[in-house]
PDB file of N, CA and C in Angstrom:
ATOM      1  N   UNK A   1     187.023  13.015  36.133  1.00  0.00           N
ATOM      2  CA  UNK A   1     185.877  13.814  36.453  1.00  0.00           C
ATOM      3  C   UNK A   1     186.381  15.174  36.959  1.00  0.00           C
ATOM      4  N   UNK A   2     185.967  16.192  36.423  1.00  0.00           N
ATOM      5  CA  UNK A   2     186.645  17.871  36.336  1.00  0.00           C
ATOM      6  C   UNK A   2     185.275  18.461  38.211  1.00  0.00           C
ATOM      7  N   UNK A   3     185.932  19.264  38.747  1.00  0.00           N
ATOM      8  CA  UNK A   3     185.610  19.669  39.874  1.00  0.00           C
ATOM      9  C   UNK A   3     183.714  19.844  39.683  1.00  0.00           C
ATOM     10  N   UNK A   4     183.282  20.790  38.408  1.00  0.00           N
ATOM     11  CA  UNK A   4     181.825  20.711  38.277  1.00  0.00           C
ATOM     12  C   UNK A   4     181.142  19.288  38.278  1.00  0.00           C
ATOM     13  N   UNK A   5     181.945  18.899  37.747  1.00  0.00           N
ATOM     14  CA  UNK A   5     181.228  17.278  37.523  1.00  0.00           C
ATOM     15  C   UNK A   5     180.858  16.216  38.791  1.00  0.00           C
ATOM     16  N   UNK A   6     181.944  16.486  39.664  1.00  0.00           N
ATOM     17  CA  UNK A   6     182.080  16.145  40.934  1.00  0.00           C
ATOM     18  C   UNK A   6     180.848  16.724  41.728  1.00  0.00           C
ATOM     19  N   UNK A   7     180.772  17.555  41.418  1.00  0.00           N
ATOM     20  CA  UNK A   7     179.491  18.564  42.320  1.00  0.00           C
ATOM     21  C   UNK A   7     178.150  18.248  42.116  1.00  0.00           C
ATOM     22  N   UNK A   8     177.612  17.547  40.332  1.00  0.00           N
ATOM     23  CA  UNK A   8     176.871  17.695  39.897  1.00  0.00           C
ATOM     24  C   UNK A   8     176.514  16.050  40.218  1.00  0.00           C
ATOM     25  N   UNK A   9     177.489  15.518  39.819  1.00  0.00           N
ATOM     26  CA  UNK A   9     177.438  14.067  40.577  1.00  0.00           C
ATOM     27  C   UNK A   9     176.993  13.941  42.129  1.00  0.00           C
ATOM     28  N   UNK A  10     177.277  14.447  43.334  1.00  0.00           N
ATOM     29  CA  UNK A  10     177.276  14.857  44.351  1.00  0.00           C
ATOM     30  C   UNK A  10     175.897  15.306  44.730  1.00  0.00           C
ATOM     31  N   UNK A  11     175.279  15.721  44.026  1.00  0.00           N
ATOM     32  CA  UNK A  11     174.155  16.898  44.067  1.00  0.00           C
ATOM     33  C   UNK A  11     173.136  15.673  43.481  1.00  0.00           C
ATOM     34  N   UNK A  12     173.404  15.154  42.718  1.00  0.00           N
ATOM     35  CA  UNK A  12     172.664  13.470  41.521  1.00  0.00           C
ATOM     36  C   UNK A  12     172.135  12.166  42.938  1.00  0.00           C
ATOM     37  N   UNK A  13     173.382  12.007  43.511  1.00  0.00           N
ATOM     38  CA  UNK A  13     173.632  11.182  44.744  1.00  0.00           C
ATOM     39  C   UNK A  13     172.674  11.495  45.988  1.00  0.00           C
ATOM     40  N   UNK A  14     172.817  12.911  46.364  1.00  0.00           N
ATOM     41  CA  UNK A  14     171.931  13.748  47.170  1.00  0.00           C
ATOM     42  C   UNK A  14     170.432  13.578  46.763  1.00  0.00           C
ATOM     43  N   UNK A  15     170.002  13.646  45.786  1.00  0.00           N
ATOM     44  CA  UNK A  15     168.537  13.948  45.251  1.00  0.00           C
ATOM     45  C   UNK A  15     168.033  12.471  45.381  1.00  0.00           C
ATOM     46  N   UNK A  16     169.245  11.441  45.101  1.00  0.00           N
ATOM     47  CA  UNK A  16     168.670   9.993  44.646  1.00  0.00           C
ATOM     48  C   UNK A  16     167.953   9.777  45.892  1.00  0.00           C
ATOM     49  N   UNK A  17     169.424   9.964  47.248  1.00  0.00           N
ATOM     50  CA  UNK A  17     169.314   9.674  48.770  1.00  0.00           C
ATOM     51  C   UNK A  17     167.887   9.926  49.057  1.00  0.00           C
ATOM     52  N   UNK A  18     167.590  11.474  48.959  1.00  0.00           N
ATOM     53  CA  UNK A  18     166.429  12.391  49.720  1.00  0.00           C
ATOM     54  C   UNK A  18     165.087  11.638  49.351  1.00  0.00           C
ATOM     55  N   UNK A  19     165.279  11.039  47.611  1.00  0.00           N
ATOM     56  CA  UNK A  19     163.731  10.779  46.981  1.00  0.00           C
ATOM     57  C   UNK A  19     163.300   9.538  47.533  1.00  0.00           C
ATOM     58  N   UNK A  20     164.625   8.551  48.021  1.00  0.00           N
ATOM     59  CA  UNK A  20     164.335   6.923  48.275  1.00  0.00           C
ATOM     60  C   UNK A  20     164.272   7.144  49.481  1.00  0.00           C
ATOM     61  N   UNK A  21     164.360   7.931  50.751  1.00  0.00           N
ATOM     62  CA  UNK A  21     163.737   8.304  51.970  1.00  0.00           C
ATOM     63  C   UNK A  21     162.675   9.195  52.426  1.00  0.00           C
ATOM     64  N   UNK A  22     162.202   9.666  50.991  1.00  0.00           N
ATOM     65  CA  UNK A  22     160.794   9.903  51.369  1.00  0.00           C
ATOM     66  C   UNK A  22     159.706   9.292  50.828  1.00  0.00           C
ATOM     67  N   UNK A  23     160.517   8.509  50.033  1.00  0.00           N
ATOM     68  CA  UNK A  23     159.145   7.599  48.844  1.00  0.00           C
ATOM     69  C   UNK A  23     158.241   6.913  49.469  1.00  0.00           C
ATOM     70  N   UNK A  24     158.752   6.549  50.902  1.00  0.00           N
ATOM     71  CA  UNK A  24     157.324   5.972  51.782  1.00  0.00           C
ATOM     72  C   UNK A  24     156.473   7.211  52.067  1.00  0.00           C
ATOM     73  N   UNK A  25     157.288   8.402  52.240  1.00  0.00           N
ATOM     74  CA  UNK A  25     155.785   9.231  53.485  1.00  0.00           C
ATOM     75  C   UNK A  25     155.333   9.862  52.014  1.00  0.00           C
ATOM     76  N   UNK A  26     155.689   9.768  50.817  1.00  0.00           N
ATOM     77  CA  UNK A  26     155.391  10.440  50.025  1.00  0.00           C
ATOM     78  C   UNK A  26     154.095   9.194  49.353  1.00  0.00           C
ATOM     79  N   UNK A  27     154.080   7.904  49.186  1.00  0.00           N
ATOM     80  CA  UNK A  27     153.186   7.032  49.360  1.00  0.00           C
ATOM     81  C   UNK A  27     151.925   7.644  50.397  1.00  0.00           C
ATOM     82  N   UNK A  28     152.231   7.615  51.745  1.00  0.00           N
ATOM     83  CA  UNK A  28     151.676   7.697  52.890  1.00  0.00           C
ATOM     84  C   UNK A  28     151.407   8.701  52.603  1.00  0.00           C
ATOM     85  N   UNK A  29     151.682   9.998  51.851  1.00  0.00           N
ATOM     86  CA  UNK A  29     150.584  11.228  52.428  1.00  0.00           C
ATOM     87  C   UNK A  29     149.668  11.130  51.218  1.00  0.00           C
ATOM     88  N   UNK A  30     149.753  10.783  49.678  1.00  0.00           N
ATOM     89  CA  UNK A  30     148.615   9.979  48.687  1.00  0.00           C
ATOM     90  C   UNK A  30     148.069   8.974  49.438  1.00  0.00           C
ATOM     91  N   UNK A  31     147.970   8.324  49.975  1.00  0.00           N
ATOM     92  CA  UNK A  31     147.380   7.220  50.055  1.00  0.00           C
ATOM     93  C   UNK A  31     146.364   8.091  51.600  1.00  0.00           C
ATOM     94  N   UNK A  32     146.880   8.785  52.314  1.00  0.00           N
ATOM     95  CA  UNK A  32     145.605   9.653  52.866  1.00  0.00           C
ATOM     96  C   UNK A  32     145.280  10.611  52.333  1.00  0.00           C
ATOM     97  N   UNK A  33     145.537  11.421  51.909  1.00  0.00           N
ATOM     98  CA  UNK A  33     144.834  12.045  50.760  1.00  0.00           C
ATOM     99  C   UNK A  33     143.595  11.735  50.444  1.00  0.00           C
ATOM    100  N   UNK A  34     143.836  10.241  49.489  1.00  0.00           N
ATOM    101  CA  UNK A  34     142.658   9.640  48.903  1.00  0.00           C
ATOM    102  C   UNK A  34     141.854   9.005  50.035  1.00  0.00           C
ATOM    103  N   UNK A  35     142.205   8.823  50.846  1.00  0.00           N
ATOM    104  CA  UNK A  35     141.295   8.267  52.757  1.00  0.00           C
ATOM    105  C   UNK A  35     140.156   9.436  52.489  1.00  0.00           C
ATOM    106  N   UNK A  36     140.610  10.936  52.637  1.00  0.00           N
ATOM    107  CA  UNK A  36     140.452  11.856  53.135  1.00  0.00           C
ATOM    108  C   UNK A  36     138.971  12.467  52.527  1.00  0.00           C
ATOM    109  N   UNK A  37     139.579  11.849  50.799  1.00  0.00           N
ATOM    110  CA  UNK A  37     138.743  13.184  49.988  1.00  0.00           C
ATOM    111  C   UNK A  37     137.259  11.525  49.587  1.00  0.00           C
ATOM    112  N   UNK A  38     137.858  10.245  50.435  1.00  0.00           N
ATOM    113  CA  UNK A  38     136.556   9.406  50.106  1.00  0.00           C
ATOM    114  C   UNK A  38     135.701   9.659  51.425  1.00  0.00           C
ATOM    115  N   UNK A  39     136.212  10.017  52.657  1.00  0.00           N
ATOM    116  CA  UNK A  39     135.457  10.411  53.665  1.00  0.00           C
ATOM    117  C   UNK A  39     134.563  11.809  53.364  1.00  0.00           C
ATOM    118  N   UNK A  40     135.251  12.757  52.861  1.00  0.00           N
ATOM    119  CA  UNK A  40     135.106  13.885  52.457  1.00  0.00           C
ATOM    120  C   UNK A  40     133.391  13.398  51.693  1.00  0.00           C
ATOM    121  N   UNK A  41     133.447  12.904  50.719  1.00  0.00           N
ATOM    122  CA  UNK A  41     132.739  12.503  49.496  1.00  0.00           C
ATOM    123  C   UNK A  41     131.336  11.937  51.031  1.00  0.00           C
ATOM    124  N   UNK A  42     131.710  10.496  51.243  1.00  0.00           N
ATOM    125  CA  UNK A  42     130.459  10.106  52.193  1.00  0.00           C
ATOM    126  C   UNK A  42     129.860  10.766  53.299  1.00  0.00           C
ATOM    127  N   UNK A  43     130.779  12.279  53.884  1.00  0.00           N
ATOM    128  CA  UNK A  43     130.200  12.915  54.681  1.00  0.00           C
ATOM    129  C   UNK A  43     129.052  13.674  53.933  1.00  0.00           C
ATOM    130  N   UNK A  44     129.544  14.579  53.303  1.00  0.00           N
ATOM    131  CA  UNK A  44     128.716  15.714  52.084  1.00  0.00           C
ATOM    132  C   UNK A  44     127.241  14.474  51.691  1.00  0.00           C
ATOM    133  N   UNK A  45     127.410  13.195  51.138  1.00  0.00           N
ATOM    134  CA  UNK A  45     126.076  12.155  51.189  1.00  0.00           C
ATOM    135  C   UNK A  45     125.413  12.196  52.511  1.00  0.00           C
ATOM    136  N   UNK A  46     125.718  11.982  53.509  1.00  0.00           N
ATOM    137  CA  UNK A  46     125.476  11.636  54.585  1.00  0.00           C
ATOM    138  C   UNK A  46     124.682  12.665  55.048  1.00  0.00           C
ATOM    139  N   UNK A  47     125.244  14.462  54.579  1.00  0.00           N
ATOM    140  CA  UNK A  47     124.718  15.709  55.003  1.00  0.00           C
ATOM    141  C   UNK A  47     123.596  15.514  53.896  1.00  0.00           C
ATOM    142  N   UNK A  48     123.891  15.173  52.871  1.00  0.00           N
ATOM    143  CA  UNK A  48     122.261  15.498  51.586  1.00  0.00           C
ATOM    144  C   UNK A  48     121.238  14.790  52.273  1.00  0.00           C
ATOM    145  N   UNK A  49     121.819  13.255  53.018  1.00  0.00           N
ATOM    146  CA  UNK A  49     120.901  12.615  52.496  1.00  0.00           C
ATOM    147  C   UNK A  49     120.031  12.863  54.225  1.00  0.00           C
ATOM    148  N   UNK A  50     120.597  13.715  55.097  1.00  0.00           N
ATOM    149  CA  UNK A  50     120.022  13.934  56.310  1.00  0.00           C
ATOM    150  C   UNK A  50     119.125  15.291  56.023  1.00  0.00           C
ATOM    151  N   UNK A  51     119.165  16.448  55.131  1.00  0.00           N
ATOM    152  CA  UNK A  51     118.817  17.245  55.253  1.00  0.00           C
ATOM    153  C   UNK A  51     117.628  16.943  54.329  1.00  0.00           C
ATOM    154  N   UNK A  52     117.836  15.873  53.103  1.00  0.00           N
ATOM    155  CA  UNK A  52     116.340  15.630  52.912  1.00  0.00           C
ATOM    156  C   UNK A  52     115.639  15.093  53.526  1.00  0.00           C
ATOM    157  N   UNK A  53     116.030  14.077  54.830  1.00  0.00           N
ATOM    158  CA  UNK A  53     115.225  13.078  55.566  1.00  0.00           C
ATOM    159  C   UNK A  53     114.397  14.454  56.225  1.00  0.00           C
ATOM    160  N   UNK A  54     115.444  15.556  56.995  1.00  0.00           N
ATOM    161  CA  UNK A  54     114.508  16.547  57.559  1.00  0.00           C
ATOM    162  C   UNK A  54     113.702  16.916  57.075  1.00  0.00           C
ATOM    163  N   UNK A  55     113.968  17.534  55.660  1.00  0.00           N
ATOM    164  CA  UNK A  55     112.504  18.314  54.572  1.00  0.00           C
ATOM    165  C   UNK A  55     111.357  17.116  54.685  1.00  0.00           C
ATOM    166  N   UNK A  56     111.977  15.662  54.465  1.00  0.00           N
ATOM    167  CA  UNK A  56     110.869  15.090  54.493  1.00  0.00           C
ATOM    168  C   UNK A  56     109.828  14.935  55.838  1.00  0.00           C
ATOM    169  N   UNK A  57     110.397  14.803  56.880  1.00  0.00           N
ATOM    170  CA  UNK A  57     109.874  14.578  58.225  1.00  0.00           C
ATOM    171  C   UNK A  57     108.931  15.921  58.592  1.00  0.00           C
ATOM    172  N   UNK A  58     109.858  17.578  58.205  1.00  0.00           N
ATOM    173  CA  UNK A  58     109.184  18.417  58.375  1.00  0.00           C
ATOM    174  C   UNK A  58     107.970  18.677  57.536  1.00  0.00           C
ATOM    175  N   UNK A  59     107.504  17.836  56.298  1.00  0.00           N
ATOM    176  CA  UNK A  59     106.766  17.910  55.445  1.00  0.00           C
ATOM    177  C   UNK A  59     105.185  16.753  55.625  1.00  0.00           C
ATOM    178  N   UNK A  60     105.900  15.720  56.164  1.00  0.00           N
ATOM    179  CA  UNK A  60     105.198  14.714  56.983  1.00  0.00           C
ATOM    180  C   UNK A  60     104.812  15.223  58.284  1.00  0.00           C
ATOM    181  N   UNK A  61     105.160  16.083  59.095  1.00  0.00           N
ATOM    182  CA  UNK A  61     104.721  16.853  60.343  1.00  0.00           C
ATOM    183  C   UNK A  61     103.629  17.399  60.169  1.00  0.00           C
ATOM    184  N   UNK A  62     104.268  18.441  58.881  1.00  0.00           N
ATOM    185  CA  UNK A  62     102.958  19.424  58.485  1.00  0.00           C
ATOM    186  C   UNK A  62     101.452  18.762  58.184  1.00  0.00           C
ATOM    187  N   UNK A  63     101.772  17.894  57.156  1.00  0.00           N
ATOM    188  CA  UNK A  63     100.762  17.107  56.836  1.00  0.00           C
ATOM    189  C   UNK A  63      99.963  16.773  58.103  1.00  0.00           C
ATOM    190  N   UNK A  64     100.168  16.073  58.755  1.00  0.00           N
ATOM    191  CA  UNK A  64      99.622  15.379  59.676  1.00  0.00           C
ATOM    192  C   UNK A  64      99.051  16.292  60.982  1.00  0.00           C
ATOM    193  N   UNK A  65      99.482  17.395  60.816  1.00  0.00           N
ATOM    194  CA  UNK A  65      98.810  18.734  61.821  1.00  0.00           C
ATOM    195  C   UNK A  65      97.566  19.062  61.599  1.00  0.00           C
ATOM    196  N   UNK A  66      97.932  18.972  59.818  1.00  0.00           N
ATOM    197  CA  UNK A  66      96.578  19.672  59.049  1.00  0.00           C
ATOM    198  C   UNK A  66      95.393  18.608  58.994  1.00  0.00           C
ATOM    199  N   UNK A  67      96.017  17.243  59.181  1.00  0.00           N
ATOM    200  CA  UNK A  67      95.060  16.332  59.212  1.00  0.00           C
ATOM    201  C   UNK A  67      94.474  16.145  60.316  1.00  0.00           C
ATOM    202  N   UNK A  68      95.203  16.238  61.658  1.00  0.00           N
ATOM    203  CA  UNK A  68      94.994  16.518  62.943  1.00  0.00           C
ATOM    204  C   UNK A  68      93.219  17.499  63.153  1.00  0.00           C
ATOM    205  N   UNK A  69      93.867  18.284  62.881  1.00  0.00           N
ATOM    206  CA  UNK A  69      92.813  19.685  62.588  1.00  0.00           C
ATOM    207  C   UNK A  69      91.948  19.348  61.850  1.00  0.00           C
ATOM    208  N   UNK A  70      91.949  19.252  60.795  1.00  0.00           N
ATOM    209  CA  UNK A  70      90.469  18.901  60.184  1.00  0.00           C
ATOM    210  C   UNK A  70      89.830  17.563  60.560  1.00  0.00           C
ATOM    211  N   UNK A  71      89.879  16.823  61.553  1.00  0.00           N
ATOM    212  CA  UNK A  71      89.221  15.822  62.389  1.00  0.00           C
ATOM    213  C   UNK A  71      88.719  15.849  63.102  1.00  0.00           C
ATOM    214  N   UNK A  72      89.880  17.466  64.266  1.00  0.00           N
ATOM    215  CA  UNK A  72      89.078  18.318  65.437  1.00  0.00           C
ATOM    216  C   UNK A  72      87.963  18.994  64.622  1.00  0.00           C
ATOM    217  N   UNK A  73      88.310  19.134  63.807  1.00  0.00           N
ATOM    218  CA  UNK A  73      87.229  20.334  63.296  1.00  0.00           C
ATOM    219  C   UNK A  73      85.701  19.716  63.017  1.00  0.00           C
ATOM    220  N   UNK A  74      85.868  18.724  62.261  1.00  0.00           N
ATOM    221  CA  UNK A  74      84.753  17.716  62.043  1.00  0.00           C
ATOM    222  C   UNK A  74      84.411  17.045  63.029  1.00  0.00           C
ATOM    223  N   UNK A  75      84.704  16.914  63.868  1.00  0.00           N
ATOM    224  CA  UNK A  75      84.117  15.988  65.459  1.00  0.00           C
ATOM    225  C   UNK A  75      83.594  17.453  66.186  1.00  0.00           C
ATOM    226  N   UNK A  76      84.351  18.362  66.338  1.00  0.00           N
ATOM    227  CA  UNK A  76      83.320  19.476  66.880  1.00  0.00           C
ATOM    228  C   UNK A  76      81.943  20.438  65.849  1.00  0.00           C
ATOM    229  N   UNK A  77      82.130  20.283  64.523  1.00  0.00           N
ATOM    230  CA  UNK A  77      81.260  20.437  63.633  1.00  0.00           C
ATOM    231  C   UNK A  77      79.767  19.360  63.900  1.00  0.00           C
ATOM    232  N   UNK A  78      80.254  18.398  64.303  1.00  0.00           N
ATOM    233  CA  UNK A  78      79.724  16.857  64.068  1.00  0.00           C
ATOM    234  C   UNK A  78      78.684  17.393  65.881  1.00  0.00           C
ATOM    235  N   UNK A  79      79.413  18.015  67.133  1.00  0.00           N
ATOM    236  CA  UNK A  79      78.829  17.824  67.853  1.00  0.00           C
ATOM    237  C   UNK A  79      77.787  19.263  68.445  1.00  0.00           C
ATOM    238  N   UNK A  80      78.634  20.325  67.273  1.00  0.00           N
ATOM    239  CA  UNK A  80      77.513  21.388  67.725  1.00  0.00           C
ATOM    240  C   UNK A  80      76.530  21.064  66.940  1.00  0.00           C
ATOM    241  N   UNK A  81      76.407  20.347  65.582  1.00  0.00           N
ATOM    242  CA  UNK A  81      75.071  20.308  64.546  1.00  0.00           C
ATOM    243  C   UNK A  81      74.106  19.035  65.321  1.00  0.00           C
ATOM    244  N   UNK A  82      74.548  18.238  66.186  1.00  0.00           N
ATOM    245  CA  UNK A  82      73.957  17.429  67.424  1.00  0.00           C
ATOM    246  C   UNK A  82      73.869  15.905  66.892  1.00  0.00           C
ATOM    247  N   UNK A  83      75.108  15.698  65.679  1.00  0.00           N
ATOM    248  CA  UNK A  83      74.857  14.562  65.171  1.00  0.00           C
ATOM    249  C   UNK A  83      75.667  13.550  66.103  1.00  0.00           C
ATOM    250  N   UNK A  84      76.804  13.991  67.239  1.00  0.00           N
ATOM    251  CA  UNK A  84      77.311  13.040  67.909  1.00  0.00           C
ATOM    252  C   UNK A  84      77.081  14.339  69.129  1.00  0.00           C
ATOM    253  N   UNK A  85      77.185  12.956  70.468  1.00  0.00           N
ATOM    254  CA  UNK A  85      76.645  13.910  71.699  1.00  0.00           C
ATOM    255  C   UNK A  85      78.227  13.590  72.246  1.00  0.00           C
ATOM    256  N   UNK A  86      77.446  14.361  73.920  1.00  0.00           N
ATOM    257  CA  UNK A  86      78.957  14.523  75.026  1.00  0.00           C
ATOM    258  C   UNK A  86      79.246  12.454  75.241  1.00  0.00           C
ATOM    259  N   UNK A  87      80.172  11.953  75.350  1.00  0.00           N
ATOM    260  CA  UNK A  87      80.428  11.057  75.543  1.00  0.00           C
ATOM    261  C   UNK A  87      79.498  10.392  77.067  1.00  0.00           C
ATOM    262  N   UNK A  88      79.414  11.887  77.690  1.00  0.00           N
ATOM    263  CA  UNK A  88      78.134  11.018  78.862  1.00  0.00           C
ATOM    264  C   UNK A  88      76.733  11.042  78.720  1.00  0.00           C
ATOM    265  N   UNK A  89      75.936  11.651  77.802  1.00  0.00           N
ATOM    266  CA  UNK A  89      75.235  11.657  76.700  1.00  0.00           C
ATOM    267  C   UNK A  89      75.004  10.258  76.170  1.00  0.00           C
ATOM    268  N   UNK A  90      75.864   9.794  75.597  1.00  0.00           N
ATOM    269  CA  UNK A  90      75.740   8.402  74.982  1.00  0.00           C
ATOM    270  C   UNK A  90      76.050   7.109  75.798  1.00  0.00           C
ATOM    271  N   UNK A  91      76.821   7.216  77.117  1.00  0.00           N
ATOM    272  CA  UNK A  91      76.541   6.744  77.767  1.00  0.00           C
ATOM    273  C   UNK A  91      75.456   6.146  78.931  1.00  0.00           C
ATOM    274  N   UNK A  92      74.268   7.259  78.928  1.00  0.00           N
ATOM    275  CA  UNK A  92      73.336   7.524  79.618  1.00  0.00           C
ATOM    276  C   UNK A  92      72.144   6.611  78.326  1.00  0.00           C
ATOM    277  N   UNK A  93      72.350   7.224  77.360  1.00  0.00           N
ATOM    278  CA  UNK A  93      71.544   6.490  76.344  1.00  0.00           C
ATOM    279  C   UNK A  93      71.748   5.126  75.482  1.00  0.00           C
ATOM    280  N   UNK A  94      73.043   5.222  76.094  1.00  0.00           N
ATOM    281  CA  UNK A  94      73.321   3.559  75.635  1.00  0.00           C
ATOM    282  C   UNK A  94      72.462   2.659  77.224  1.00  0.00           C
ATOM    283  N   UNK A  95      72.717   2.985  78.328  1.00  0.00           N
ATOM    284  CA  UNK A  95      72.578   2.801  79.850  1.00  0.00           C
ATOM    285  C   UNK A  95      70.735   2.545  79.368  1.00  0.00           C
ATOM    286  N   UNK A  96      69.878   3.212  79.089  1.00  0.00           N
ATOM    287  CA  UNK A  96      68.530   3.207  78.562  1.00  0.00           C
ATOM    288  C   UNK A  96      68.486   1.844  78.065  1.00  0.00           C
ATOM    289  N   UNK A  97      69.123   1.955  76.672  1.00  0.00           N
ATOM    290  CA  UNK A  97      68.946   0.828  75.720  1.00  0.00           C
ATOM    291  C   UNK A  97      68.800  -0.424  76.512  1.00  0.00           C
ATOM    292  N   UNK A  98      70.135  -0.444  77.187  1.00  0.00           N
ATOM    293  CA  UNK A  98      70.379  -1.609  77.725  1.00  0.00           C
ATOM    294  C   UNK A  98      69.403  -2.068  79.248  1.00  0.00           C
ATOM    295  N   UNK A  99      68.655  -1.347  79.671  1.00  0.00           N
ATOM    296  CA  UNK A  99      67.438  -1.508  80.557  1.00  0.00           C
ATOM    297  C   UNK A  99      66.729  -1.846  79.839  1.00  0.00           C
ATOM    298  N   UNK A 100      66.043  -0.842  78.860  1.00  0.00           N
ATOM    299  CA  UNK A 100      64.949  -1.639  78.197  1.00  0.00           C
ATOM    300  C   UNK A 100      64.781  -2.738  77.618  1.00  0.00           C
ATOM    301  N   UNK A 101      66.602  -3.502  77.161  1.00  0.00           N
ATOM    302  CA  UNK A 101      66.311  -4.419  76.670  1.00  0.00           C
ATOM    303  C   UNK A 101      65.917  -5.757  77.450  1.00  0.00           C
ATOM    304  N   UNK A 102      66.689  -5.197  78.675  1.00  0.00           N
ATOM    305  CA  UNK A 102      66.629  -6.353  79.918  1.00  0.00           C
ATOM    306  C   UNK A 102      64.656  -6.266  80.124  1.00  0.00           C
ATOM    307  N   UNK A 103      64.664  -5.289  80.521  1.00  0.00           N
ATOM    308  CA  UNK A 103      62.841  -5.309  80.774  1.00  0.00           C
ATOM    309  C   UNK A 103      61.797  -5.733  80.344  1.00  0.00           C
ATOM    310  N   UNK A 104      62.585  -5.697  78.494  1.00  0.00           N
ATOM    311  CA  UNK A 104      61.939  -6.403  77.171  1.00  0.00           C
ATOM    312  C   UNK A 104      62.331  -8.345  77.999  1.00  0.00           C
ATOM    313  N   UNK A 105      63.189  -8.217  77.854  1.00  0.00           N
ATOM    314  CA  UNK A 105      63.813  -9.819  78.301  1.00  0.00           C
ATOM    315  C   UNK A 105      63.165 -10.770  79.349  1.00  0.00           C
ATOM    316  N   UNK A 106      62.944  -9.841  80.309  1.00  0.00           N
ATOM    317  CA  UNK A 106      62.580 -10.281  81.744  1.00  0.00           C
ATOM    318  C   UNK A 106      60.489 -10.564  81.284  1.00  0.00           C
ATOM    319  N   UNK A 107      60.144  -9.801  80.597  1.00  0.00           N
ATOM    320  CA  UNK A 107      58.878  -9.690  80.355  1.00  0.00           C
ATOM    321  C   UNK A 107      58.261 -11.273  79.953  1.00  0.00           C
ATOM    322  N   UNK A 108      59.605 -11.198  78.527  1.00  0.00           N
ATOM    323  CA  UNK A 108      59.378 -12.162  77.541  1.00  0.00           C
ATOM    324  C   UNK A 108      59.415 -13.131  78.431  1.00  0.00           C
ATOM    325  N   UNK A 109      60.276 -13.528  79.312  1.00  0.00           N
ATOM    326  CA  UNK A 109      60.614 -14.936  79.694  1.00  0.00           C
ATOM    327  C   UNK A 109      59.497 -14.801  80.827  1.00  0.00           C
ATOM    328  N   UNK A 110      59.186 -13.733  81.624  1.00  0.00           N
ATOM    329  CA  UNK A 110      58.120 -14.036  82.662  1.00  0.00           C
ATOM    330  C   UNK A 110      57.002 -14.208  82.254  1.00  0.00           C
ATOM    331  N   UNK A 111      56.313 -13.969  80.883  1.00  0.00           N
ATOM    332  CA  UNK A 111      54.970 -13.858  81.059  1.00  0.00           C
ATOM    333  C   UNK A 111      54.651 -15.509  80.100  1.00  0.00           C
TER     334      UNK A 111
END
């Protein structure tokens, strides 16, 4: 074996050494890698699938404001046109009913 050959051999030996002592971290940094870019993947889902839950919730909010409102609107529509009264209003006239019916009652059975 001539002096280049020696070197090139030498240099063959060297490369073998370096590749079979890193072939684990060289495993180990693929093998997170692929950890990395599947976390990667379920975060980015995780962000879609939160930012539609928001559109949806903020869309279901809205809704339900507007439904809110047009109920106020119709219960105070409902009580200036005098088709439903003040809650002590109907209490006072329910309070009636229920005398007269007793008075009706008391009549029937006394006379």
């Amino acid at each position: 074996m001539g002096p280049g050959q020696q070197g090139e051999h030498r240099e063959k030996i060297l490369e073998t050494a370096v590749r079979a002592a890193t072939s684990s971290f060289r495993v180990d940094v693929a093998a997170t890698t692929s950890t990395l870019t599947v976390m990667k993947d379920t975060l980015v889902g995780v962000k879609t699938k939160l930012n539609s839950d928001t559109q949806l919730s903020e869309q279901t909010s809205g809704r339900l404001l507007a439904e809110e409102k047009t109920a106020l609107d119709g219960i105070q529509s409902a009580v200036s046109l005098g088709h439903l009264g003040s809650s002590g209003e109907e209490d006072e006239e329910a309070s009636k009913k229920e005398q007269l019916i007793k008075l009706v009652t008391v009549h029937l059975y006394s006379g």
